[in-house]
Protein backbone atom coordinates (compact mmCIF):
# COMPACT_ATOMS: atom_id res chain seq x y z
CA UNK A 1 127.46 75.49 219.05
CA UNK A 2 124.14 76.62 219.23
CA UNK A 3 122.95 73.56 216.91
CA UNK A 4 120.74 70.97 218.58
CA UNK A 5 119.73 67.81 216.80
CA UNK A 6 115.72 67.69 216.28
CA UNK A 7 114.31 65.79 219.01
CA UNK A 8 117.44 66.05 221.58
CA UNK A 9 115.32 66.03 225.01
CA UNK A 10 118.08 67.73 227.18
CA UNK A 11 119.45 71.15 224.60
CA UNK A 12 116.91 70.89 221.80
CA UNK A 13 113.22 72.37 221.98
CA UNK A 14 109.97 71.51 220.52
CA UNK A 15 109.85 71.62 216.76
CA UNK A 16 106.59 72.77 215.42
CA UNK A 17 107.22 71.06 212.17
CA UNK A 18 107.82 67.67 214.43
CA UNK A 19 107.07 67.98 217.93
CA UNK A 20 106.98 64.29 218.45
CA UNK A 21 110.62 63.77 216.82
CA UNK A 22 112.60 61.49 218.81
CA UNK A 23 116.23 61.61 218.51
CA UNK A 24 117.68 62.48 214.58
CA UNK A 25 120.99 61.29 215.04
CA UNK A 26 122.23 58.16 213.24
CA UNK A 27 125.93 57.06 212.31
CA UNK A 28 125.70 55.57 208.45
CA UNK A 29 129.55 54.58 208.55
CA UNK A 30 131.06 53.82 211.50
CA UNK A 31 135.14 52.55 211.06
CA UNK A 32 136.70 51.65 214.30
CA UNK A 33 140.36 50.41 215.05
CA UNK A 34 140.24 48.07 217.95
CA UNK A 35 143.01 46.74 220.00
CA UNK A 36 144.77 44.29 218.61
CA UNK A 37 143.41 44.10 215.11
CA UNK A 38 145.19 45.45 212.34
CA UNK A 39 142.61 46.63 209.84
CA UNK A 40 139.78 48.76 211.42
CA UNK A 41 136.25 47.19 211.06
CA UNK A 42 133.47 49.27 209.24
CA UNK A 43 129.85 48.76 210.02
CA UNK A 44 127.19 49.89 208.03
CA UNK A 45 123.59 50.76 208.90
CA UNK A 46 120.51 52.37 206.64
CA UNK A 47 118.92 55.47 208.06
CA UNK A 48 115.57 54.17 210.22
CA UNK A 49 112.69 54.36 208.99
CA UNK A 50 111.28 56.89 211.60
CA UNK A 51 113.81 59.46 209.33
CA UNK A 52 112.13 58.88 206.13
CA UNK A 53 109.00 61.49 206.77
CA UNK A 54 111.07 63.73 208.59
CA UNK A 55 113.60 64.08 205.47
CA UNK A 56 110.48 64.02 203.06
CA UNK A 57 108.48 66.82 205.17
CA UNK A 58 111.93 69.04 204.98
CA UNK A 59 112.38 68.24 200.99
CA UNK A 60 108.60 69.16 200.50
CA UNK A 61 109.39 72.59 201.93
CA UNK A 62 112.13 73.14 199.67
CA UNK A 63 115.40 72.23 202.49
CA UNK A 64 118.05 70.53 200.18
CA UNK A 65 118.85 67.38 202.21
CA UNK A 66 122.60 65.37 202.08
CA UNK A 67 122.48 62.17 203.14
């Protein structure tokens, strides 16, 4: 796709906004049917912390962010 997530090591490249980023890719809902359950089971998890500056730096440079 041509889209890499900041701080993928293998297809992404050095950011010069955030060359130390470490992976950006978090699942905030995650609703899974397992085997022999009848209602699927949703977990929940808040962005980490190591996000928050990266969203900030982009919102102080004027990149609308959806969470």
């Amino acid at each position: 796709l041509g889209c890499p997530i900041l701080g993928d090591p293998l297809y992404g490249k050095k950011d010069q906004l955030f060359p130390d980023a470490t992976l950006m890719l978090h699942a905030r809902r995650l609703r899974i049917c397992l085997p022999g359950i009848e209602e699927a089971m949703l977990f929940k998890a808040p962005e980490p912390r190591r996000f928050h500056a990266v969203l900030a730096a982009l919102e102080k440079k004027g990149r609308r962010i959806q969470a």
